[in-house]
C-alpha atoms as a PDB file:
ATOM      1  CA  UNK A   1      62.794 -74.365  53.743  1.00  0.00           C
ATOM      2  CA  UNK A   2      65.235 -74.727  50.804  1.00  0.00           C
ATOM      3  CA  UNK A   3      68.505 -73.676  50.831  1.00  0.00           C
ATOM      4  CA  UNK A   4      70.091 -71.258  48.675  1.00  0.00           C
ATOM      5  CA  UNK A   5      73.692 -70.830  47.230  1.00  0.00           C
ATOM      6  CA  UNK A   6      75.110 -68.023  46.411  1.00  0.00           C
ATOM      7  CA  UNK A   7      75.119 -69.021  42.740  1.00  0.00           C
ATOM      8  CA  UNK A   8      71.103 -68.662  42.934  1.00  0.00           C
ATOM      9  CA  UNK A   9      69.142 -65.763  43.290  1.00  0.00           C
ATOM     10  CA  UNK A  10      66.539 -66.066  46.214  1.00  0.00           C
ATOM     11  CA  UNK A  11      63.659 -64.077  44.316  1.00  0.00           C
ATOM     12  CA  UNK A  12      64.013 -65.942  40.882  1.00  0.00           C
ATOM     13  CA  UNK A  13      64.582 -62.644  38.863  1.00  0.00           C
ATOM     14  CA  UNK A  14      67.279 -62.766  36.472  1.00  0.00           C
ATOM     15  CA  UNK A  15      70.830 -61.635  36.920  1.00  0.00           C
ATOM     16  CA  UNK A  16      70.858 -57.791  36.714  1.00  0.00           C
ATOM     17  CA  UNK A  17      73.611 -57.503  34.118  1.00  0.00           C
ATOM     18  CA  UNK A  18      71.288 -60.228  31.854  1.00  0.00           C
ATOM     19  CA  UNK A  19      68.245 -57.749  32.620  1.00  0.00           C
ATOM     20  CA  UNK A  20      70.439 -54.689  31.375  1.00  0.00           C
ATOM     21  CA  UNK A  21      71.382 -56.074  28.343  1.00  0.00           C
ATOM     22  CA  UNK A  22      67.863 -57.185  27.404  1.00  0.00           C
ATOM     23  CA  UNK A  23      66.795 -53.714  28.347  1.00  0.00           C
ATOM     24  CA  UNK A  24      69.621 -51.988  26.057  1.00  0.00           C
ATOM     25  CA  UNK A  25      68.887 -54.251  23.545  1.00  0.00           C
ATOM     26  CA  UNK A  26      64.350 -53.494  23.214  1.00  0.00           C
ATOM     27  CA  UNK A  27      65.298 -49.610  23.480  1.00  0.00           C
ATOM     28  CA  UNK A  28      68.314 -49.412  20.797  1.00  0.00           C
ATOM     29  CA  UNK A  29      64.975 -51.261  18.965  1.00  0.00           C
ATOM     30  CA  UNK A  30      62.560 -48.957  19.882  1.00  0.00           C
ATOM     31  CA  UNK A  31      65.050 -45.815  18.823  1.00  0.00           C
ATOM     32  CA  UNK A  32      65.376 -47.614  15.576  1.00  0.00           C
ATOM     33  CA  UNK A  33      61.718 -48.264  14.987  1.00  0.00           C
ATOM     34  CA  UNK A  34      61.102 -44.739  15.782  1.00  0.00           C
ATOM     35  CA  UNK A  35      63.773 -43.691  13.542  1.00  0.00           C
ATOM     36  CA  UNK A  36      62.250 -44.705  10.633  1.00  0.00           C
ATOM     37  CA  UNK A  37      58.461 -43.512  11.853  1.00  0.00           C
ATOM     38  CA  UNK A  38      59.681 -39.917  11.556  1.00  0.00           C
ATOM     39  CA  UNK A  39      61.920 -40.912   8.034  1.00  0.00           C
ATOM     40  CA  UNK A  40      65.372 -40.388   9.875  1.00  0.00           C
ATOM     41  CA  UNK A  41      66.119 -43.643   8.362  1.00  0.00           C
ATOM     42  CA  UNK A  42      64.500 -44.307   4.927  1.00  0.00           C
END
């Protein structure tokens, strides 16, 4: 068995403040995209 640091993640997920961010980042896209659907934004 290998061993781990503590710099490494044992389950090979990405750091949660790096999945956050990405997650932030697709819905302020998806509230923009929708925006202009309903002609908030034109």
């Amino acid at each position: 068995m290998a061993k781990t640091t503590n710099a490494t993640t044992q389950t090979g997920k990405f750091p949660y403040p790096f999945r956050t961010g990405w997650a932030l980042v697709l819905l302020a896209i998806n509230f923009v995209v929708a925006a202009f659907y309903f002609h908030i934004i034109e």
